[in-house]
C-alpha atoms as a PDB file:
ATOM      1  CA  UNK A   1     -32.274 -11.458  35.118  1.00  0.00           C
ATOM      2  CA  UNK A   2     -29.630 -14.266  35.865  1.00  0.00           C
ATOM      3  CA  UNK A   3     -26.710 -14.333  33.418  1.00  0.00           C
ATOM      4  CA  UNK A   4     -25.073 -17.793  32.534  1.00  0.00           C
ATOM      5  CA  UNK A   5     -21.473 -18.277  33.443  1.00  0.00           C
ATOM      6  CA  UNK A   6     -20.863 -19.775  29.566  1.00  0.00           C
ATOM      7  CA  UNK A   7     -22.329 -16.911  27.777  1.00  0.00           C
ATOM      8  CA  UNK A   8     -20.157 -14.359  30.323  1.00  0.00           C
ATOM      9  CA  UNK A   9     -17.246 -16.620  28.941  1.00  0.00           C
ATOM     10  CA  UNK A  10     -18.644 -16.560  25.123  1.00  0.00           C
ATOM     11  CA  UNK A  11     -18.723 -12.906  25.460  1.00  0.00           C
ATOM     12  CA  UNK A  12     -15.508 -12.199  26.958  1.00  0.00           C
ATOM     13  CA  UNK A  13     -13.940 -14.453  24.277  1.00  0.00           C
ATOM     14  CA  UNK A  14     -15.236 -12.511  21.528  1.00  0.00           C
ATOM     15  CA  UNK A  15     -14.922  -9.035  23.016  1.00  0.00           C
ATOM     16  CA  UNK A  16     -11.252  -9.783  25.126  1.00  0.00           C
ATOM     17  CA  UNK A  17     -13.455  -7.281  27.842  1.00  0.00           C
ATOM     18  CA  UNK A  18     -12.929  -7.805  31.685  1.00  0.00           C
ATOM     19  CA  UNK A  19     -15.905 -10.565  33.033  1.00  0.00           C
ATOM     20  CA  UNK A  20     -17.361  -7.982  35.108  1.00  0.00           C
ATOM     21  CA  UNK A  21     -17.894  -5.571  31.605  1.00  0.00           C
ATOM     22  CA  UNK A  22     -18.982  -8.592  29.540  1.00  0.00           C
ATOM     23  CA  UNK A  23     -21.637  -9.152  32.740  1.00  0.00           C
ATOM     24  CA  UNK A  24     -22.965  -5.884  33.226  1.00  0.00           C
ATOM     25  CA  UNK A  25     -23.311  -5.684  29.072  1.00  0.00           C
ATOM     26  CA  UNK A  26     -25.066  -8.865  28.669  1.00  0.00           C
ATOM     27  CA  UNK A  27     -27.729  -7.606  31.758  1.00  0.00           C
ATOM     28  CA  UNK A  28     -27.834  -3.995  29.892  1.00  0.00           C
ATOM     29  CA  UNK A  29     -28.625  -6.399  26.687  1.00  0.00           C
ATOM     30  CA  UNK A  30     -31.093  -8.622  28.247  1.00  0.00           C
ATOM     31  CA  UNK A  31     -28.931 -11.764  27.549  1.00  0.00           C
ATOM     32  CA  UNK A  32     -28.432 -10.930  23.726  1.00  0.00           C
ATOM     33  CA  UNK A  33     -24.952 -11.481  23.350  1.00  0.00           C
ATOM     34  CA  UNK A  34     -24.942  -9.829  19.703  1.00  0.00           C
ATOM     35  CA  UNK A  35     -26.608  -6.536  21.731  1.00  0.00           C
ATOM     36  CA  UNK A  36     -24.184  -6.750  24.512  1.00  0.00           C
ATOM     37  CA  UNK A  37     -21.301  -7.104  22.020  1.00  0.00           C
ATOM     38  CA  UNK A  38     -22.088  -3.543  20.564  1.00  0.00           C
ATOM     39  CA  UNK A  39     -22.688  -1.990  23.325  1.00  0.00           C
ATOM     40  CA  UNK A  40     -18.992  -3.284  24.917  1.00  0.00           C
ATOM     41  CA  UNK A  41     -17.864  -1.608  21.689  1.00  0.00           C
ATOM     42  CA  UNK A  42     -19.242   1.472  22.153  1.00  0.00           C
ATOM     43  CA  UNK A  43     -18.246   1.757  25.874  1.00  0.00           C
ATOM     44  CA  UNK A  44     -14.228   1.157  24.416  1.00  0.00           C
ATOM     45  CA  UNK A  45     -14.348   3.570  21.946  1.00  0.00           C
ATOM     46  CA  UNK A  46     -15.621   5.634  23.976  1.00  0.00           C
ATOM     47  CA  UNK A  47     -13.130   5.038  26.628  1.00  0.00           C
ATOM     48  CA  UNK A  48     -10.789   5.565  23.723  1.00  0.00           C
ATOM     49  CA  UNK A  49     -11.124   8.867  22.689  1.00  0.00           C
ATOM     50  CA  UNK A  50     -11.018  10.185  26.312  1.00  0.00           C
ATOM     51  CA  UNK A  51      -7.375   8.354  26.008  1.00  0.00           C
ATOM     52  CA  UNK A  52      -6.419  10.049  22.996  1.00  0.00           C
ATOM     53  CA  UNK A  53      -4.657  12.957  24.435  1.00  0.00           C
ATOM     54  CA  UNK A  54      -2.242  10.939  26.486  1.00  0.00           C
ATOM     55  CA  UNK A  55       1.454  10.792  25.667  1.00  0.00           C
ATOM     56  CA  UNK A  56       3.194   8.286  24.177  1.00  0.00           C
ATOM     57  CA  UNK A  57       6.704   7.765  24.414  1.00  0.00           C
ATOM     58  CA  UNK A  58       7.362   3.701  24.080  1.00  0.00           C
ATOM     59  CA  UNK A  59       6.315   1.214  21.603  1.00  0.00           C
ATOM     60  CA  UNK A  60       7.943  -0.487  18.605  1.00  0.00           C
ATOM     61  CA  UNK A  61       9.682   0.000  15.120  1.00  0.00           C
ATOM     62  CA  UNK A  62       8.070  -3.278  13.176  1.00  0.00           C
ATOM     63  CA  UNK A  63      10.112  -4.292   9.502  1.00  0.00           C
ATOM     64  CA  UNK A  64       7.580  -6.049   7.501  1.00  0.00           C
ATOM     65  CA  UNK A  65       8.593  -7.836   4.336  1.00  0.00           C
ATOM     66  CA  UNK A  66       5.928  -9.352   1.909  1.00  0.00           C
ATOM     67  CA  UNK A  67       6.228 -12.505   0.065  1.00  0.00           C
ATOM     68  CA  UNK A  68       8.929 -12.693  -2.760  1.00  0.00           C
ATOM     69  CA  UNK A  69      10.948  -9.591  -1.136  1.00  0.00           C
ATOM     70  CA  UNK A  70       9.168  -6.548  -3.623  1.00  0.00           C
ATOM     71  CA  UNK A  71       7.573  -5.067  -1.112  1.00  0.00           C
ATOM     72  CA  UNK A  72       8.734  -3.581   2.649  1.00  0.00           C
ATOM     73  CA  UNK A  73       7.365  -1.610   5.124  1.00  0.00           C
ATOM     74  CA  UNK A  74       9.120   0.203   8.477  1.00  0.00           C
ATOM     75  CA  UNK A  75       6.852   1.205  10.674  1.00  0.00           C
ATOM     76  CA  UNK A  76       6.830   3.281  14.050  1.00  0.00           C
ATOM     77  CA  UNK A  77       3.913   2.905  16.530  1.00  0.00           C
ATOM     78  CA  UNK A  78       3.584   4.184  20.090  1.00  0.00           C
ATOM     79  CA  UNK A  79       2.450   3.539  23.186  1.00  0.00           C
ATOM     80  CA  UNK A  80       2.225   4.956  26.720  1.00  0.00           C
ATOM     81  CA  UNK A  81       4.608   2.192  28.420  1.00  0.00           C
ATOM     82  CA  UNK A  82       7.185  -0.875  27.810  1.00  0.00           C
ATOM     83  CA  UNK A  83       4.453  -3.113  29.548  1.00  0.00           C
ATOM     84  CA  UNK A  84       2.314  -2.626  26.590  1.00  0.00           C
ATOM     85  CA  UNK A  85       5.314  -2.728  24.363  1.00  0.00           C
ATOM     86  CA  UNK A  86       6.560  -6.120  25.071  1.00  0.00           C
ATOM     87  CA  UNK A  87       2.545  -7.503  24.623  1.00  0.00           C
ATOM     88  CA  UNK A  88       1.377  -9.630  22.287  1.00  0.00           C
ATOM     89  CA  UNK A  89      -1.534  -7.932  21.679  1.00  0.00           C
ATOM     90  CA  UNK A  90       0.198  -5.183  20.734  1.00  0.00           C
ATOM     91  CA  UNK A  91       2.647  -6.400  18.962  1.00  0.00           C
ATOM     92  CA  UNK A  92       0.053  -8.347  16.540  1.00  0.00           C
ATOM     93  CA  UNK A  93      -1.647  -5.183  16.265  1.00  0.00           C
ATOM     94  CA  UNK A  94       1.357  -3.311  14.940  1.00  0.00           C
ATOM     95  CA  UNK A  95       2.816  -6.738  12.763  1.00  0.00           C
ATOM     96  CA  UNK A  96      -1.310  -5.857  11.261  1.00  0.00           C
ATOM     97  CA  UNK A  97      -0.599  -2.805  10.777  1.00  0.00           C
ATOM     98  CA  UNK A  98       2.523  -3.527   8.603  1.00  0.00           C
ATOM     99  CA  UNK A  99       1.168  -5.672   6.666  1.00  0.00           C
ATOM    100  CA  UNK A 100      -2.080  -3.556   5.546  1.00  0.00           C
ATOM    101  CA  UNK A 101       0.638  -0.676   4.863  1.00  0.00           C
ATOM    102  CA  UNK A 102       2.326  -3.259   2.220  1.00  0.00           C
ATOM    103  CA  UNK A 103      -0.766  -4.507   0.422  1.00  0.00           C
ATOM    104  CA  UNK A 104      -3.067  -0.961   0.679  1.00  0.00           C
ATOM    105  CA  UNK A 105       0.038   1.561   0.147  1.00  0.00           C
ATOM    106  CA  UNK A 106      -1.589   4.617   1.247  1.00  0.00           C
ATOM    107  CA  UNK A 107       0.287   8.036   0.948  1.00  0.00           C
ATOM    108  CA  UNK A 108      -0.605   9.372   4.196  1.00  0.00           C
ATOM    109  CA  UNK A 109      -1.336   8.315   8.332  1.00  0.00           C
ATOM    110  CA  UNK A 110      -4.449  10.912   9.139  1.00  0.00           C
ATOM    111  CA  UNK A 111      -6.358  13.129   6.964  1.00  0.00           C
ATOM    112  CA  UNK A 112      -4.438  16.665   8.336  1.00  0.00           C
ATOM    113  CA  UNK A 113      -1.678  14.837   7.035  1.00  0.00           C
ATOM    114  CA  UNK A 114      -2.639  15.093   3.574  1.00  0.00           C
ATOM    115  CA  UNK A 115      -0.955  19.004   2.536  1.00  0.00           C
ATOM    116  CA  UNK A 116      -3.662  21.828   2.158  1.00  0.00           C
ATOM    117  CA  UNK A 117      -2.505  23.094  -1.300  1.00  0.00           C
ATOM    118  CA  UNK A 118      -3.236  19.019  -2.736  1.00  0.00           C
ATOM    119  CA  UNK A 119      -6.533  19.381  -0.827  1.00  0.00           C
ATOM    120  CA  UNK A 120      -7.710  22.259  -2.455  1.00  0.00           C
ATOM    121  CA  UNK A 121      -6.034  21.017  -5.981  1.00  0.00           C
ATOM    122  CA  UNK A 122      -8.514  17.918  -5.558  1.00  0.00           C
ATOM    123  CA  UNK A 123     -11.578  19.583  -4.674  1.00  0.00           C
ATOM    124  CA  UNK A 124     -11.129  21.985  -7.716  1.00  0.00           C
ATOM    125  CA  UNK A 125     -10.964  18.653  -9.961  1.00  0.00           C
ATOM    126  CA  UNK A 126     -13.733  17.436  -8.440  1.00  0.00           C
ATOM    127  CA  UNK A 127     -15.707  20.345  -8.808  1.00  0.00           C
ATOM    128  CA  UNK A 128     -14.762  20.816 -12.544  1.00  0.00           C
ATOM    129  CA  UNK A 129     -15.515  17.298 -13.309  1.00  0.00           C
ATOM    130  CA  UNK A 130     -19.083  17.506 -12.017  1.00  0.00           C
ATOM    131  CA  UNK A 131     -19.882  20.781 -14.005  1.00  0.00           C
ATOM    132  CA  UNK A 132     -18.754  18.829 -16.622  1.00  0.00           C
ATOM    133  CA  UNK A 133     -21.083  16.475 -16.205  1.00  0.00           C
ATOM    134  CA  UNK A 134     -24.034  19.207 -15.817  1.00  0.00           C
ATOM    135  CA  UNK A 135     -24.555  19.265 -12.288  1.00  0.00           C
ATOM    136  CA  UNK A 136     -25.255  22.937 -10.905  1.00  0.00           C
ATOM    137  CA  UNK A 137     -23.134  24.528  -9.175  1.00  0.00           C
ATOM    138  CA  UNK A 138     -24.472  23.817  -5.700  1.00  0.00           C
ATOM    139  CA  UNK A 139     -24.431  20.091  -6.212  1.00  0.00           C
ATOM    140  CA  UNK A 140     -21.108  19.997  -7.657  1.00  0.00           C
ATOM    141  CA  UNK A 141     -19.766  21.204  -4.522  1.00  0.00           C
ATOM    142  CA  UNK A 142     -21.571  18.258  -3.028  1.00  0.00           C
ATOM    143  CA  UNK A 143     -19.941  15.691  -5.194  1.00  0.00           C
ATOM    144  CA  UNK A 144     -16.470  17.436  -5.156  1.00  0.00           C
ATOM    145  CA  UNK A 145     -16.561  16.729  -1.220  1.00  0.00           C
ATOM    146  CA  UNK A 146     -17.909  13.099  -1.501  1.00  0.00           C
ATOM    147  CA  UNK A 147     -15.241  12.498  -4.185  1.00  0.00           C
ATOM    148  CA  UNK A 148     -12.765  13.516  -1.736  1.00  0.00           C
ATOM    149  CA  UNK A 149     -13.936  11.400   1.043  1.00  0.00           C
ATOM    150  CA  UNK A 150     -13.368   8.732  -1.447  1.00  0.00           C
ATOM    151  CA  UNK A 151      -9.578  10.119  -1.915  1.00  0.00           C
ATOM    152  CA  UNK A 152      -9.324   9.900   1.892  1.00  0.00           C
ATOM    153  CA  UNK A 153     -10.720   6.501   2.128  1.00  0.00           C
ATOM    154  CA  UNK A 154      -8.048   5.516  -0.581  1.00  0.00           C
ATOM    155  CA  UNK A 155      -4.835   6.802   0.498  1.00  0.00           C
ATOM    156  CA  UNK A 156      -4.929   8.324   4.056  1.00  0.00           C
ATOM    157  CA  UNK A 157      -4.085   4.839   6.039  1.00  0.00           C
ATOM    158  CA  UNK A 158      -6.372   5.717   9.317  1.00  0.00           C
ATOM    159  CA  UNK A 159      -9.500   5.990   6.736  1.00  0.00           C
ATOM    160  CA  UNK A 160      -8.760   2.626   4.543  1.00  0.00           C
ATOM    161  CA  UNK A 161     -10.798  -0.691   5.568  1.00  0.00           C
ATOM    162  CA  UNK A 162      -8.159  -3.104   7.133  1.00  0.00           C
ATOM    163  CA  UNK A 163      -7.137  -5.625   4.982  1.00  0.00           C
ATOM    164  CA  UNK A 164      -7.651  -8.594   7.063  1.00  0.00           C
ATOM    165  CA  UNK A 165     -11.619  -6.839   8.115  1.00  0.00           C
ATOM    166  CA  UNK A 166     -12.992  -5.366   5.359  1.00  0.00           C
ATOM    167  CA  UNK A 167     -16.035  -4.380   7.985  1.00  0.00           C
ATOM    168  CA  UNK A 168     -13.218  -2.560  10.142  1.00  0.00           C
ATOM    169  CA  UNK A 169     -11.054   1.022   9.096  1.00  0.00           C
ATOM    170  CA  UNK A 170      -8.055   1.273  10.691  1.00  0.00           C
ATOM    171  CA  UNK A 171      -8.510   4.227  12.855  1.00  0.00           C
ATOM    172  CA  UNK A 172     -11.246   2.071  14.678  1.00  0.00           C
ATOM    173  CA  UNK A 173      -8.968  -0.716  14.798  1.00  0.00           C
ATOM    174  CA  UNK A 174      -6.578   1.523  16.486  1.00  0.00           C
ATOM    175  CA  UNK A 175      -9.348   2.559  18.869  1.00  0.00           C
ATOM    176  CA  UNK A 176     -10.289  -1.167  19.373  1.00  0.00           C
ATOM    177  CA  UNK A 177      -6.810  -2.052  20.909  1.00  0.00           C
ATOM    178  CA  UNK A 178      -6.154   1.389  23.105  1.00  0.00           C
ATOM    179  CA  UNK A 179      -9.817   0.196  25.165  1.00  0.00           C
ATOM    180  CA  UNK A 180      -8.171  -3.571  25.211  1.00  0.00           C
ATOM    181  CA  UNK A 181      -5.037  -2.642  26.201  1.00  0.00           C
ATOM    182  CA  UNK A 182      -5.951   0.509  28.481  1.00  0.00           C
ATOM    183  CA  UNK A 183      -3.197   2.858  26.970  1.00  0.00           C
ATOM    184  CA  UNK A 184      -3.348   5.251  24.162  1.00  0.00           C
ATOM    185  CA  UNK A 185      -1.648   4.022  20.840  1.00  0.00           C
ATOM    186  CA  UNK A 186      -0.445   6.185  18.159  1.00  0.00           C
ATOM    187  CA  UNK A 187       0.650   5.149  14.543  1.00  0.00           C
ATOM    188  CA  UNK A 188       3.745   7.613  14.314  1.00  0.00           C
ATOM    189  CA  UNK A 189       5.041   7.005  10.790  1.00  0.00           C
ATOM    190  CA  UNK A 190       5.794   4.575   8.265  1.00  0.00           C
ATOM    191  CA  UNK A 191       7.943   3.805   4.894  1.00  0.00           C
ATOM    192  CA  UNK A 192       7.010   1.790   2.315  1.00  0.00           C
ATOM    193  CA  UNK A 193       9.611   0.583  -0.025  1.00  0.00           C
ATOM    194  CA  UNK A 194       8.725  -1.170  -3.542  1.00  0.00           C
ATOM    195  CA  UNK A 195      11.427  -2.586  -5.629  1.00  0.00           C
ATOM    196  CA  UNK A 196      12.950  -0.522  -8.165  1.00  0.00           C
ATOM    197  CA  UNK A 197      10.406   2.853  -7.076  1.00  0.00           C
ATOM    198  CA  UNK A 198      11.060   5.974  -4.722  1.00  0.00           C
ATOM    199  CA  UNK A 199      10.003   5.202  -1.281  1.00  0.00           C
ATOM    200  CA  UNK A 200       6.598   6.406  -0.050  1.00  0.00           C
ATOM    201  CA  UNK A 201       6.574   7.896   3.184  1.00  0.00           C
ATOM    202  CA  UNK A 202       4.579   9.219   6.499  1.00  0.00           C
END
């Protein structure tokens, strides 16, 4: 079927995908953009894991500070070279970054981050508390995992819904800009600094 030059264009505006990719998704799609959209999606992500393993040794240290000066965040995130550091793209995605860090204050960057012993301290809460609440044994362990998906989703920063998306966790927001900008991107580590508290740190 013949694909329109304007929806090529719609589609590449949306997506930030090469014109060729937005093409060949909107044919794959049958000319529904919403369709071809997804499947773009899934083709970067895709493209982003096999990226994953790559080294990075550039990137940027961002200072963040949020309105009224109680709340800060320094944070470290790399990339594979100083093209990518110097982009705008990138460089939005990091200044993002930041500023989720300052309103969502999570503890930790990835879930292996998160120490075994607090793991296993967690789990045993969760456990208790659903015995507690009469739930045999088999289903407690059940709940004691789902509670501590929910701890994950709370505090470890790759597993919290971006503040500015609540449709989007960060981790795939990562993934999103290593397919746009072709390189692998790593959040290193990050300190967040409230007024008059201890500094939490990654």
């Amino acid at each position: 079927m013949e694909i329109k030059a304007n929806l090529v264009q719609e589609l590449r505006k949306k997506s930030n995908a090469g014109m060729m990719d937005c093409k060949n998704a909107l044919m794959e799609a049958a000319g529904d953009i919403v369709k071809a959209e997804q499947i773009l999606k899934e083709k970067g992500l895709a493209r982003a894991d096999k990226k994953a393993t790559r080294a990075t040794r550039e990137g940027v240290i961002e200072s963040y500070i949020h309105l009224g000066s109680k709340i800060g965040v320094l944070l470290e995130v790399n990339c594979e070279t100083d093209f990518v550091a110097r982009n705008g793209m990138f460089k939005q995605f990091v200044h993002d970054i930041a500023l989720h860090i300052a309103a969502a204050a999570p503890l930790y960057i990835s879930c292996s981050d998160v120490p075994g012993e607090l793991v296993d301290k967690e789990k045993q809460i969760y456990k208790k508390q659903a015995l507690n609440e009469g739930k045999p044994e088999n289903i407690a362990d059940k709940v004691a995992e789902g509670r501590m998906k929910k701890y994950y989703e709370e505090n470890v920063l790759l597993e919290q819904l971006f503040v500015k998306d609540n449709d989007v966790k960060i981790g795939d927001l990562v993934k999103q800009n290593i397919s746009k900008l072709g390189e692998n991107i790593v959040i290193k580590r990050f300190c967040r600094f409230v007024l008059g508290e201890e500094s939490g740190q990654s």
